[in-house]
N, C-alpha and C. Protein backbone atom coordinates (compact mmCIF):
# COMPACT_ATOMS: atom_id res chain seq x y z
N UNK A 1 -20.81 12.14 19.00
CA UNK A 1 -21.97 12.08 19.88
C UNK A 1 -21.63 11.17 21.07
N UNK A 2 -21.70 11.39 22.40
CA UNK A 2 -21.41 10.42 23.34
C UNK A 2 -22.31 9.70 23.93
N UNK A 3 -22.07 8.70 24.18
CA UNK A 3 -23.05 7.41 24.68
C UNK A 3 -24.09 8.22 25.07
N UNK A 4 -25.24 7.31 25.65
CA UNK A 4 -26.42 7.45 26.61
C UNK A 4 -26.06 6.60 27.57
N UNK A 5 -26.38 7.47 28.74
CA UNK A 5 -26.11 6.85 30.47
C UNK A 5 -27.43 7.06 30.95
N UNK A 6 -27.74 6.03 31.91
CA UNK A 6 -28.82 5.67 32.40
C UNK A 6 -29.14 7.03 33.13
N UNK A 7 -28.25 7.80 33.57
CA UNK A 7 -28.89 9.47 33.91
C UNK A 7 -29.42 10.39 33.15
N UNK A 8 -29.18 9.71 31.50
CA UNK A 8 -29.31 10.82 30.70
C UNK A 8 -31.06 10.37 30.40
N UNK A 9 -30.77 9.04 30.17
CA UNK A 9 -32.50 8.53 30.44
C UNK A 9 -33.83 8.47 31.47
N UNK A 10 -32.55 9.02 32.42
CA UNK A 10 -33.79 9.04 33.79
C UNK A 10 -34.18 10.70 33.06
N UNK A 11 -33.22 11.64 32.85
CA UNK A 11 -33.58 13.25 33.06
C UNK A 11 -33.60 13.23 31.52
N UNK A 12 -34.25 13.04 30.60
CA UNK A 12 -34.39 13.47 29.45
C UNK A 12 -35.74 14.38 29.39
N UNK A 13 -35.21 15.79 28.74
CA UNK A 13 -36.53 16.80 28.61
C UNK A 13 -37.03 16.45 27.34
N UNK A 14 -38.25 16.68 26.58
CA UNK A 14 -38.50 17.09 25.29
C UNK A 14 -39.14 18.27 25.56
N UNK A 15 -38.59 18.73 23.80
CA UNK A 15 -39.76 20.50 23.99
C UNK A 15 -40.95 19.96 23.74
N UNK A 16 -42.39 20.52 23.98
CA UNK A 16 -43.48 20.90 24.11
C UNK A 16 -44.11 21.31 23.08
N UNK A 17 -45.15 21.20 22.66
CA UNK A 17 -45.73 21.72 21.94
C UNK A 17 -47.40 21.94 22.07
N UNK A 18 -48.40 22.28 21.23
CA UNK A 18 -49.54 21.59 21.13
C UNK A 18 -50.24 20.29 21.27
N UNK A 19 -50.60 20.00 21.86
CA UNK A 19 -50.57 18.47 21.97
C UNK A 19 -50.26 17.27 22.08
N UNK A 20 -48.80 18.07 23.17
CA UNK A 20 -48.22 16.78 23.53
C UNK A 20 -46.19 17.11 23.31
N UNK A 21 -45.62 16.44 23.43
CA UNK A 21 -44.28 16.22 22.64
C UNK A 21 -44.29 16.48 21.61
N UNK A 22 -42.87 16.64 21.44
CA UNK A 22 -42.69 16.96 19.89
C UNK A 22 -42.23 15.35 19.21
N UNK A 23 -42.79 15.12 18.49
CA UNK A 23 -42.99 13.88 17.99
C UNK A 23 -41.38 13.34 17.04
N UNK A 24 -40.85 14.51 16.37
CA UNK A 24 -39.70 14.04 15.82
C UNK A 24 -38.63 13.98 17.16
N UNK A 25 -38.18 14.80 17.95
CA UNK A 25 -37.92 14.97 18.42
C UNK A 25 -37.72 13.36 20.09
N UNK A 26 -38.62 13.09 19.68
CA UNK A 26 -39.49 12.07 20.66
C UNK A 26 -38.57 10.43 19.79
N UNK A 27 -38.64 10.70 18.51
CA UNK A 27 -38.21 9.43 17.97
C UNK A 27 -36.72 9.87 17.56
N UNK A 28 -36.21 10.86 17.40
CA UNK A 28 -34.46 10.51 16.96
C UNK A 28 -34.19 9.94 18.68
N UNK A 29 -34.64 10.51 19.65
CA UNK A 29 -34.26 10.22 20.84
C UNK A 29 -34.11 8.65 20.71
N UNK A 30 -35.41 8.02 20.64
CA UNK A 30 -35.90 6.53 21.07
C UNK A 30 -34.89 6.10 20.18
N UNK A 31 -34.72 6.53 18.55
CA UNK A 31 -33.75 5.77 17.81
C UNK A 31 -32.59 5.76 18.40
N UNK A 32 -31.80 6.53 18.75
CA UNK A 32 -30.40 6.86 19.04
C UNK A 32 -30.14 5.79 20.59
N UNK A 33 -31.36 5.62 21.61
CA UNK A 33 -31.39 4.77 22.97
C UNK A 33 -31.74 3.27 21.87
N UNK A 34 -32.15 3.09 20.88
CA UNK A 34 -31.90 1.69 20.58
C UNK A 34 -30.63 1.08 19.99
N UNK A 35 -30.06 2.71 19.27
CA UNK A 35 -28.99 1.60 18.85
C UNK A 35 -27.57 1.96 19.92
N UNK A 36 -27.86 2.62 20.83
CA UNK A 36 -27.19 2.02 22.31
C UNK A 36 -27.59 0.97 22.78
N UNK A 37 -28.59 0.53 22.66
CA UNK A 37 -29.02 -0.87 23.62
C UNK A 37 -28.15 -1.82 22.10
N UNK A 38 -28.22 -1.64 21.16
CA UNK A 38 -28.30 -2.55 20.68
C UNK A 38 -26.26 -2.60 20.40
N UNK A 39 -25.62 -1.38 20.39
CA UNK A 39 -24.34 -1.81 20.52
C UNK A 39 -24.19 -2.51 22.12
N UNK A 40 -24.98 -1.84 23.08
CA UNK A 40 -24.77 -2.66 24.66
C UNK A 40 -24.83 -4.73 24.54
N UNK A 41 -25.91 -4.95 23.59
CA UNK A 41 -25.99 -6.17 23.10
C UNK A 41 -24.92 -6.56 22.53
N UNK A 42 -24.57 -5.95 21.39
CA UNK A 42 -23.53 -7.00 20.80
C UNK A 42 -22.19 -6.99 21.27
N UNK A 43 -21.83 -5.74 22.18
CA UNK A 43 -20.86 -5.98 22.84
C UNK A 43 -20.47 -6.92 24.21
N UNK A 44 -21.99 -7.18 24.75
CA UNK A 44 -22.26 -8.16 25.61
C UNK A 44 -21.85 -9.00 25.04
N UNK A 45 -22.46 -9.69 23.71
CA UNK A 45 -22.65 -10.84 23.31
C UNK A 45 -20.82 -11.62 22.98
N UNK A 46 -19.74 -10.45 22.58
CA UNK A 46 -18.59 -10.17 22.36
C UNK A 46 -18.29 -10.66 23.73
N UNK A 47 -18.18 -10.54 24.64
CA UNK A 47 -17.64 -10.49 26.08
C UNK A 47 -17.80 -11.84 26.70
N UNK A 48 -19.40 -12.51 26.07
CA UNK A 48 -19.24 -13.92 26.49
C UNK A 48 -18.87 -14.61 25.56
N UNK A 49 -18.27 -14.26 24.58
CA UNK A 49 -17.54 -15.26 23.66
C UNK A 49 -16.31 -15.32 23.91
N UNK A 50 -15.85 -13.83 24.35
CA UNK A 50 -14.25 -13.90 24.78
C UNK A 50 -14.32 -14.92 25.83
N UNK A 51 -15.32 -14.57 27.18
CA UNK A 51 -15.02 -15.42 28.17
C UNK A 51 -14.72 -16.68 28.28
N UNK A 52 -15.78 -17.35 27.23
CA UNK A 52 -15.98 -18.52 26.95
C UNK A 52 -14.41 -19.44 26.39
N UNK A 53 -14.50 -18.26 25.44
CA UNK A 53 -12.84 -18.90 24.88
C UNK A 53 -11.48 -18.52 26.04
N UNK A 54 -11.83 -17.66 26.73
CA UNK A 54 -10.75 -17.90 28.09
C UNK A 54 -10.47 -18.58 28.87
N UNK A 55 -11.68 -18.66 29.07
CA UNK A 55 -11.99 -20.34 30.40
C UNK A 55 -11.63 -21.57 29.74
N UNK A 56 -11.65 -21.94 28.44
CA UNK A 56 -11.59 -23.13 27.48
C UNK A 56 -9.59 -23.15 27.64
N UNK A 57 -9.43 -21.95 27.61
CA UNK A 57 -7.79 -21.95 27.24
C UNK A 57 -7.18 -21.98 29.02
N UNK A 58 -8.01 -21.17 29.81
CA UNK A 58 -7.54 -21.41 31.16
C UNK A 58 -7.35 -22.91 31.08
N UNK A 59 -8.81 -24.00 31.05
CA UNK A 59 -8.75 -25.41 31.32
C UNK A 59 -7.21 -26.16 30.59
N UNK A 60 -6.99 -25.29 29.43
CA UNK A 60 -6.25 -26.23 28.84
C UNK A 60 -4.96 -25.91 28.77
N UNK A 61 -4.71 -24.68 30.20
CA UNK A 61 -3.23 -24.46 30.45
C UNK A 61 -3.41 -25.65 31.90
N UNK A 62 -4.32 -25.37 32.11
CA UNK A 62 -4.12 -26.26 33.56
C UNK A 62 -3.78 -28.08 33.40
N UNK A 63 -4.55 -28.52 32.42
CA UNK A 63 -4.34 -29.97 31.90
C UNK A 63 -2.96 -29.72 31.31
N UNK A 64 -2.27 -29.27 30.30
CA UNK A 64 -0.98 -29.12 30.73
C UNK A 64 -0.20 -28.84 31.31
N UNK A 65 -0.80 -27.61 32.42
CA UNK A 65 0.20 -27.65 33.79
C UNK A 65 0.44 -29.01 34.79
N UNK A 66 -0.94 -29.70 33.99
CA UNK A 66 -0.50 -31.26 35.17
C UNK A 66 -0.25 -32.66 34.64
N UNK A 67 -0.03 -32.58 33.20
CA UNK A 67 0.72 -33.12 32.40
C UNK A 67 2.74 -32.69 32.51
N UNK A 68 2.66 -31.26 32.69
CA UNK A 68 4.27 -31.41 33.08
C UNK A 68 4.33 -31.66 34.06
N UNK A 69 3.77 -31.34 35.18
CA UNK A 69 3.92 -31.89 36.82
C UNK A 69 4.65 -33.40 36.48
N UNK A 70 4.29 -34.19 35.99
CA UNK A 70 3.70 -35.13 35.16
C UNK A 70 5.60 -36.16 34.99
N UNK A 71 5.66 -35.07 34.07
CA UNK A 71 7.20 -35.18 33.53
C UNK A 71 7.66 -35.22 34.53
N UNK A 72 7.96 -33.70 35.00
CA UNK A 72 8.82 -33.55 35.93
C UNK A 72 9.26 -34.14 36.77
N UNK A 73 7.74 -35.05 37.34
CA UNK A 73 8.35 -35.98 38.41
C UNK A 73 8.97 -37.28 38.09
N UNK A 74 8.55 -37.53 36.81
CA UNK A 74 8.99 -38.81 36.06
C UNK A 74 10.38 -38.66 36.07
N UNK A 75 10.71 -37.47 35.31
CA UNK A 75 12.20 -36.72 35.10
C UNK A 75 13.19 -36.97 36.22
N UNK A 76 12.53 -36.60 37.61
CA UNK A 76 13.52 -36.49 38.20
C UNK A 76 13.86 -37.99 39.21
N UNK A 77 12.75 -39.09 38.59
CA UNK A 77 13.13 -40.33 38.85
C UNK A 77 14.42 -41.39 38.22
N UNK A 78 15.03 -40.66 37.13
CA UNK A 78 15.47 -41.17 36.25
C UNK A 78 17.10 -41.03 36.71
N UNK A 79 17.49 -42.09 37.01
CA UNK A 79 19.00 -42.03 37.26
C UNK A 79 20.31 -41.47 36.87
N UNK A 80 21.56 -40.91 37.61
CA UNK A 80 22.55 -40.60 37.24
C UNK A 80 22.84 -40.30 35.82
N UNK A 81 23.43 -41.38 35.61
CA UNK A 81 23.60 -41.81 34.56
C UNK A 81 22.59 -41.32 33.19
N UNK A 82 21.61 -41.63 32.97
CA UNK A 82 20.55 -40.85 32.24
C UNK A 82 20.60 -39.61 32.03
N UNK A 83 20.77 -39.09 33.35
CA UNK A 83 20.62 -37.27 33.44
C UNK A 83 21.92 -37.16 32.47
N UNK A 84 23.01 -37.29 32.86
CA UNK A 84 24.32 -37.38 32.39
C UNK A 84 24.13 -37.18 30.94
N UNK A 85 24.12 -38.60 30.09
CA UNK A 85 23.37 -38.53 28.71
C UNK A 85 22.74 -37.34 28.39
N UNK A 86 21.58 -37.02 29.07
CA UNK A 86 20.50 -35.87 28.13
C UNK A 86 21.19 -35.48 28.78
N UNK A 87 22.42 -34.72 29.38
CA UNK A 87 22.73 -33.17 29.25
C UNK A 87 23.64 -33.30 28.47
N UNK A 88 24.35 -34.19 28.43
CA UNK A 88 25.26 -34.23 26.89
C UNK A 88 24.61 -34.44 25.52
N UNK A 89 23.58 -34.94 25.20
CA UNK A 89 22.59 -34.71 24.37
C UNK A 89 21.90 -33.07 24.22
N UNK A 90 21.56 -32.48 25.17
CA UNK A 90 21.17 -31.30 25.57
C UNK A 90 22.30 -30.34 24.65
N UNK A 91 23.29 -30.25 25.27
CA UNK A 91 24.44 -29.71 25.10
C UNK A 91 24.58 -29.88 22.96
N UNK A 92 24.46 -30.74 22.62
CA UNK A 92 24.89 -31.19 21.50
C UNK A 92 23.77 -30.22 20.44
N UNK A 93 22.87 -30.68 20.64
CA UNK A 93 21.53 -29.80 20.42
C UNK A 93 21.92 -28.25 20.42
N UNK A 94 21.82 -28.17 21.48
CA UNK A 94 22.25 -26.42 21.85
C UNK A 94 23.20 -26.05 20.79
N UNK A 95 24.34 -26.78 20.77
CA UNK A 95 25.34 -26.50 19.72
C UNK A 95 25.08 -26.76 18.36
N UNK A 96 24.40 -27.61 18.09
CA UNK A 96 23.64 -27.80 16.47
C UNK A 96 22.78 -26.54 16.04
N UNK A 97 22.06 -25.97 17.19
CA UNK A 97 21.21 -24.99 16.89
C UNK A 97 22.04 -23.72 16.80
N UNK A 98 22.83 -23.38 17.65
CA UNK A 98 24.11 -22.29 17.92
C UNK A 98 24.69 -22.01 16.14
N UNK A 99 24.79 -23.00 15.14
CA UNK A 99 25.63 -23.43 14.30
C UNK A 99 24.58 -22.44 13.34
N UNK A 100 23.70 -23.41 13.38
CA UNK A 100 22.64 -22.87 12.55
C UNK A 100 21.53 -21.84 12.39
N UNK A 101 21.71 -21.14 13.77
CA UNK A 101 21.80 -20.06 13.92
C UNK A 101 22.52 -18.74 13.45
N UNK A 102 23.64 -19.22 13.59
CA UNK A 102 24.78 -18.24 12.74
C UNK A 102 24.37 -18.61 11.54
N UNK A 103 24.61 -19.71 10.56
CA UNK A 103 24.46 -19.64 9.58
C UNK A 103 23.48 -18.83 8.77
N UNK A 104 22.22 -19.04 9.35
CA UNK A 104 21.10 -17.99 8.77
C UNK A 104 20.95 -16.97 8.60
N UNK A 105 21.49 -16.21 10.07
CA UNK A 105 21.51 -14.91 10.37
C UNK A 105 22.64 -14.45 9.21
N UNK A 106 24.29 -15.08 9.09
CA UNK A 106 24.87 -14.91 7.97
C UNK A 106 24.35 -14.64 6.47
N UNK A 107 23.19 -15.59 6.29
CA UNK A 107 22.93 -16.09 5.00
C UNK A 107 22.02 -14.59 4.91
N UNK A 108 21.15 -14.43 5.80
CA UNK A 108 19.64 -13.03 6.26
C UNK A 108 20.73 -11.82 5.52
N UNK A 109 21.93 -11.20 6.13
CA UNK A 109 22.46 -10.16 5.74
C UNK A 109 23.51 -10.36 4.60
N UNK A 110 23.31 -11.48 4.15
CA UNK A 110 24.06 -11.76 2.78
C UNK A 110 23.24 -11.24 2.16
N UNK A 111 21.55 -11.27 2.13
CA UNK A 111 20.43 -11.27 1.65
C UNK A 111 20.16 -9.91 1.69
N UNK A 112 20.15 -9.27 2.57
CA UNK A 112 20.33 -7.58 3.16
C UNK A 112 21.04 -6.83 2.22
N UNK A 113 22.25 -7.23 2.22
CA UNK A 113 23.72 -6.51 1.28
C UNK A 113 22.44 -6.83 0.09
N UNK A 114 22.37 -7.66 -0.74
CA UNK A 114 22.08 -7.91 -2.06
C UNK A 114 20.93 -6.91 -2.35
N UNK A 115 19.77 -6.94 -1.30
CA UNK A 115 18.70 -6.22 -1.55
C UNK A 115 18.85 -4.68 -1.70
N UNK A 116 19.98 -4.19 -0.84
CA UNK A 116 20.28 -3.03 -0.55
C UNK A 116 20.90 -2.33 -1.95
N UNK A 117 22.01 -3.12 -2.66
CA UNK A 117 22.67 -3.09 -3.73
C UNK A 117 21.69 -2.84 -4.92
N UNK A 118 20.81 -4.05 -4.50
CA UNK A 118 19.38 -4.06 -6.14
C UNK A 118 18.97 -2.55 -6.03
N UNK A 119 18.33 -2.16 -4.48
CA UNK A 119 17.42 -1.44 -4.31
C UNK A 119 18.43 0.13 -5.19
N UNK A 120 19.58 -0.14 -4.89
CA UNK A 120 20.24 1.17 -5.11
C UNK A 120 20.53 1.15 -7.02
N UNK A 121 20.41 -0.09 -7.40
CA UNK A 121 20.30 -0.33 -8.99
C UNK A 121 19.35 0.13 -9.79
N UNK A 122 17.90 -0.33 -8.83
CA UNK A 122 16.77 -0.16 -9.47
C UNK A 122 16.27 1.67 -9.13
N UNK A 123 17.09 1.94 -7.76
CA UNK A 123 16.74 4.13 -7.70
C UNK A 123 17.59 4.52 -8.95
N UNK A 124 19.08 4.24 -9.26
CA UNK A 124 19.72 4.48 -10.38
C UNK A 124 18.68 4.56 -12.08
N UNK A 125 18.31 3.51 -11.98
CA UNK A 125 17.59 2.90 -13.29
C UNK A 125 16.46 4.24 -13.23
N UNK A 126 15.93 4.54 -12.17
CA UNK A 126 14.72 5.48 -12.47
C UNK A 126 14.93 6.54 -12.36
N UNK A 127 16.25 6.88 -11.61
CA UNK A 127 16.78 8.46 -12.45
C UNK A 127 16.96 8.39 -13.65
N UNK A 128 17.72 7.58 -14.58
CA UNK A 128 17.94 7.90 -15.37
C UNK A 128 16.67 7.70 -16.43
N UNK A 129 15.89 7.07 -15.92
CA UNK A 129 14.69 7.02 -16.82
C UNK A 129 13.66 8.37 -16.45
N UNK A 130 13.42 8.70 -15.49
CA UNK A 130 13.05 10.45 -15.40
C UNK A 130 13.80 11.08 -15.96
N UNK A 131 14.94 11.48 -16.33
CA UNK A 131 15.92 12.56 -16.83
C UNK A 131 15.52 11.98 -18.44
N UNK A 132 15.96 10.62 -18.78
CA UNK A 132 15.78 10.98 -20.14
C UNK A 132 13.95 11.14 -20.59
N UNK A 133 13.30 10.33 -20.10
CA UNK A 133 11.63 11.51 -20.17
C UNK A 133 11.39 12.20 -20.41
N UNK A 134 12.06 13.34 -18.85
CA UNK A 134 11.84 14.71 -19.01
C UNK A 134 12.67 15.25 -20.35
N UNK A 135 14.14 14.52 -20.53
CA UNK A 135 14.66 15.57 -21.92
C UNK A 135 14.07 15.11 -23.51
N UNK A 136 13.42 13.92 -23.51
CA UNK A 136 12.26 13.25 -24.55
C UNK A 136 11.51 14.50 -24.54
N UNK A 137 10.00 14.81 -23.52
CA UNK A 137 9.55 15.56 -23.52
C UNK A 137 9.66 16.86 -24.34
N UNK A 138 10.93 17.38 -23.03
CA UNK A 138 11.60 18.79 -23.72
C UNK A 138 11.94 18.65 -25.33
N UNK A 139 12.27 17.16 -25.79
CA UNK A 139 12.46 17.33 -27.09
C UNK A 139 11.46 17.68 -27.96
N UNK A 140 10.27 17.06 -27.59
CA UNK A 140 9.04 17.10 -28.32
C UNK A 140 8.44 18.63 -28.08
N UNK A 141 8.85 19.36 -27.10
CA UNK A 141 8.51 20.44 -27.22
C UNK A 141 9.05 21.15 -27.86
N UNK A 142 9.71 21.16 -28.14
CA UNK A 142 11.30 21.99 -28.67
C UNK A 142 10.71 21.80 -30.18
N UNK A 143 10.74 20.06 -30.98
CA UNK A 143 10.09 20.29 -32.06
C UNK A 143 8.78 20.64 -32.40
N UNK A 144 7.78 20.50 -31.80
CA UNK A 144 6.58 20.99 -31.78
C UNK A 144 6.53 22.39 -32.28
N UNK A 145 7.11 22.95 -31.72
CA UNK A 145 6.94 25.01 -31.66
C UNK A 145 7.56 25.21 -33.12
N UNK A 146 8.90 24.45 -33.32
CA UNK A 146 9.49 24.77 -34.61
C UNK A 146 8.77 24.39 -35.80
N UNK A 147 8.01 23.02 -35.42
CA UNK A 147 6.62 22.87 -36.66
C UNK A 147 5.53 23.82 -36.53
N UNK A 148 5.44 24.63 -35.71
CA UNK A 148 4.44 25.33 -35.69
C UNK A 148 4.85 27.12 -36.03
N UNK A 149 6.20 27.06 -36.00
CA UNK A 149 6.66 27.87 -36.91
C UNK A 149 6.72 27.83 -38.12
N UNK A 150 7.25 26.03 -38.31
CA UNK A 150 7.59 26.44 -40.07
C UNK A 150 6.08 26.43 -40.74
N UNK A 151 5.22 25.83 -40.27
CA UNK A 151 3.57 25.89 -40.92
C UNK A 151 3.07 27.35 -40.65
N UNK A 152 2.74 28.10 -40.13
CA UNK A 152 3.25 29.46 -40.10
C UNK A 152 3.37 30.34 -41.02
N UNK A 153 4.87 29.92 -41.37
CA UNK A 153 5.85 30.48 -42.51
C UNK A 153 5.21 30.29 -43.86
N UNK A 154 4.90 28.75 -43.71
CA UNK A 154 4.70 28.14 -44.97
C UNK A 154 3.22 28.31 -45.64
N UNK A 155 2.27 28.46 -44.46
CA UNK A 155 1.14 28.91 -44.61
C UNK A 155 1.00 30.18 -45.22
N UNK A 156 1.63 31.24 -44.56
CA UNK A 156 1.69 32.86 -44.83
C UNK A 156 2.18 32.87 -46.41
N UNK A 157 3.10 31.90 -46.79
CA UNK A 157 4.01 32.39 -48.08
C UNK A 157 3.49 31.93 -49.06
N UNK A 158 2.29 30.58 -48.74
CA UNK A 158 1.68 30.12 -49.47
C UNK A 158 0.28 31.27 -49.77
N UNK A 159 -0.12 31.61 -48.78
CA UNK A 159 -1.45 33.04 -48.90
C UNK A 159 -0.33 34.22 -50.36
N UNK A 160 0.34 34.43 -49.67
CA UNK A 160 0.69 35.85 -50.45
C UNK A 160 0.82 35.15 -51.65
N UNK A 161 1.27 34.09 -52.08
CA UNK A 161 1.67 33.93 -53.18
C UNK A 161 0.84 33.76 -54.55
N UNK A 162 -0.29 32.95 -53.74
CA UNK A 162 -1.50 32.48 -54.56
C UNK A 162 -3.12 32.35 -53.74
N UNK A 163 -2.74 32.52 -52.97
CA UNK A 163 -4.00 32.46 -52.01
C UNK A 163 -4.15 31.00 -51.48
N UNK A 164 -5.16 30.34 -50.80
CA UNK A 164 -5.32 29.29 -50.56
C UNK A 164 -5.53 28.36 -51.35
N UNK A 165 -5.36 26.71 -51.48
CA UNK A 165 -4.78 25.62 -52.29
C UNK A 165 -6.65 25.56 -52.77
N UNK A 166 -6.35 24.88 -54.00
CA UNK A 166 -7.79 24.59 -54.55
C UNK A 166 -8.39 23.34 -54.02
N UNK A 167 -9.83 23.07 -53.54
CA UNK A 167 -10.63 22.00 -53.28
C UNK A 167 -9.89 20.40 -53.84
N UNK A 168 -9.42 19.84 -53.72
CA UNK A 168 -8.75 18.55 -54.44
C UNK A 168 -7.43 18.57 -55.40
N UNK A 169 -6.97 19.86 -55.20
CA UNK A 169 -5.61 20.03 -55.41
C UNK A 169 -4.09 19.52 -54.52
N UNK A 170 -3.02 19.91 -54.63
CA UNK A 170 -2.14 19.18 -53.78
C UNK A 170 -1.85 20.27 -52.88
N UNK A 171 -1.40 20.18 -51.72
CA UNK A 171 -1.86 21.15 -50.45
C UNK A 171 -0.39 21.74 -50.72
N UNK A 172 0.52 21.94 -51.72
CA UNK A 172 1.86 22.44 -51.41
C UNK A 172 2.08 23.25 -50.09
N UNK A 173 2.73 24.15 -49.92
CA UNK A 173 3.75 24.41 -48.83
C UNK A 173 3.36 24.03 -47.68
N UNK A 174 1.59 24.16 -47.23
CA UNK A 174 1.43 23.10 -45.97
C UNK A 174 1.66 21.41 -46.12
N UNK A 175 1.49 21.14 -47.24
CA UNK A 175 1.84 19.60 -47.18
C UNK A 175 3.68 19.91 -47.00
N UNK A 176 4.32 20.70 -47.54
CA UNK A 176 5.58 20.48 -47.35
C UNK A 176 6.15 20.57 -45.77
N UNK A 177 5.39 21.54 -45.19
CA UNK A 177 5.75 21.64 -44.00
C UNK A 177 5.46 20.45 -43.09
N UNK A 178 4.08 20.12 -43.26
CA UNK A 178 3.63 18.38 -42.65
C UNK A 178 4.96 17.73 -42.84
N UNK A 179 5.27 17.32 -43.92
CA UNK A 179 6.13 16.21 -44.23
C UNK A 179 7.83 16.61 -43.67
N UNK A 180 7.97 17.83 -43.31
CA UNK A 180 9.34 17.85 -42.54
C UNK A 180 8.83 17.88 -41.22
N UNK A 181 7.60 18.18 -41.00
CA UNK A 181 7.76 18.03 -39.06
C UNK A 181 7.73 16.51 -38.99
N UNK A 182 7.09 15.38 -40.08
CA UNK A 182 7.21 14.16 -39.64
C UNK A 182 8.19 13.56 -39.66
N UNK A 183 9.05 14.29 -40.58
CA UNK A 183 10.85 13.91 -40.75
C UNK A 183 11.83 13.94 -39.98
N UNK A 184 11.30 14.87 -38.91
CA UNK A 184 11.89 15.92 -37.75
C UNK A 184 11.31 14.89 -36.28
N UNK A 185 10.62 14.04 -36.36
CA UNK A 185 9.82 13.21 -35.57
C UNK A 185 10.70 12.76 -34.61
N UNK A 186 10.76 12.43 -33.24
CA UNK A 186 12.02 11.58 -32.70
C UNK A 186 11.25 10.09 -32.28
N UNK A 187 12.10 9.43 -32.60
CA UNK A 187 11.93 8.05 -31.73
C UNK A 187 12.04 8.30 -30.59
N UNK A 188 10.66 7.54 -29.80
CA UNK A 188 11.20 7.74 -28.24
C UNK A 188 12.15 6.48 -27.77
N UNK A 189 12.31 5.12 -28.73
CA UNK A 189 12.70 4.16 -27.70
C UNK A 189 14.31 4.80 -28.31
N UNK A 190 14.60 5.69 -29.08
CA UNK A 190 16.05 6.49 -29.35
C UNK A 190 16.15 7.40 -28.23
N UNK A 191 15.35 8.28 -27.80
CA UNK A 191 15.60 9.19 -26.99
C UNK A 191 16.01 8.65 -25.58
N UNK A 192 15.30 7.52 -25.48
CA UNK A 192 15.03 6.80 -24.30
C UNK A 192 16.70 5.99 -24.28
N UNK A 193 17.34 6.02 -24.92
CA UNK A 193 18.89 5.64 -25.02
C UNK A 193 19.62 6.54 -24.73
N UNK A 194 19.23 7.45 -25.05
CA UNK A 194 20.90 8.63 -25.42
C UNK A 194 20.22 9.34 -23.78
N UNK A 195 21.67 9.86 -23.37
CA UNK A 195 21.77 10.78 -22.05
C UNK A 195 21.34 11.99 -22.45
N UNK A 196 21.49 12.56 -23.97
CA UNK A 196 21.10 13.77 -24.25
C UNK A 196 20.12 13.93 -25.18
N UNK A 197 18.87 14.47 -25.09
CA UNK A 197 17.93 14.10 -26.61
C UNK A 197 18.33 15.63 -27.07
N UNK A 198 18.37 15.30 -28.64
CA UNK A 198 18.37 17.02 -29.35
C UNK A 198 17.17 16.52 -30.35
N UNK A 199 16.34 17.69 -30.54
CA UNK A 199 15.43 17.69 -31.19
C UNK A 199 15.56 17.77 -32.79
C-alpha cells in the first residue's frame, strides 16, 4: 500500500450512498491517514534524536579538534634534540608493532591450517557415520522381512498342523520364531563399528 500525500488528501472521493458517505469506507480511510500521521510522528521524533546526537558529537569533534591544535603547537615548540628522540622512539615502536604483527598474523593461519584440518576430520567422521547408519538401517531391514518370513512359515505350519495354540498354552512355532528374530537382533553400537553391517 503506498503512503498518503497531502494530494491524495486534498482529492479523496468517497462513494455515496443514502444518506450521506459510506461510513466504512469513510473510517478505513481516516484509520489508514492516522497511522500515516502517526508513522510521520515517530519518524520525526527519530530525526530529532539523531540530530541531537549529531550536534553533541559535532561539539565534541570540534573540542578535540582544538585540543590537538593544542598539541601541535606545543609539539612543534619542542627542540631539536627532542624531535630527534621521539622519532627514534617512534621508529622503535613502529618496529615493536611490525614484530608483532607478524607474529599474530603467523600464529591466525597456524590457527587456519588447524581449523581447516579439524573441519576436514570432523566431514570424514560424518561420512562415515551416514554410511554406517544407512548400512545399520539396511540391516534392520534386511532382518525385519526375514522375521516376517520366518513367522509366516512358522505360523502357516503351525495352522496345518494343529490349528491355533490353546488360550494359556505355550505359543510353539510362533514363540519359536519370536525368539530367533531376537537372536538375529543386531547391536547398533556393533554396526556402528564395522564398515560393513550383515544382517
Amino acid at each position: 500500500m503506498s503512503r498518503l500525500t497531502p494530494l491524495d488528501i486534498r482529492h479523496v472521493e468517497f462513494s455515496r450512498r443514502a444518506g450521506g458517505y459510506d461510513r466504512r469506507e469513510v473510517k478505513a480511510f481516516m484509520e489508514r491517514l492516522a497511522l500515516e500521521v502517526e508513522d510521520a510522528l515517530r519518524e520525526s521524533q527519530g530525526l530529532r534524536k539523531r540530530l541531537s546526537a549529531t550536534e553533541a558529537e559535532v561539539a565534541r569533534l570540534r573540542n578535540a579538534e582544538a585540543e590537538l591544535q593544542t598539541a601541535v603547537m606545543a609539539t612543534e615548540r619542542i627542540a631539536g634534540d627532542l624531535k630527534e628522540t621521539a622519532k627514534r622512539e617512534a621508529q622503535l615502536l613502529l618496529d615493536d608493532a611490525e614484530r608483532q604483527r607478524r607474529a599474530r598474523l603467523a600464529d591466525v593461519e597456524d590457527g587456519l591450517l588447524r581449523s581447516h584440518a579439524r573441519l576436514g576430520a570432523l566431514e570424514m567422521q560424518r561420512r562415515l557415520f551416514k554410511e554406517q547408519f544407512k548400512a545399520l538401517l539396511q540391516a534392520y531391514a534386511t532382518a525385519l522381512e526375514a522375521d516376517d518370513d520366518v513367522e509366516v512359515e512358522a505360523t502357516g505350519g503351525a495352522l496345518e498342523a494343529g490349528g491355533a495354540p490353546e488360550a494359556g498354552g505355550p505359543p510353539g512355532a510362533a514363540y519359536a520364531a519370536r525368539a530367533g528374530r531376537q537372536a538375529r537382533t543386531i547391536d547398533p553400537e556393533d554396526a556402528l563399528l564395522d564398515d560393513t553391517v550383515r544382517p
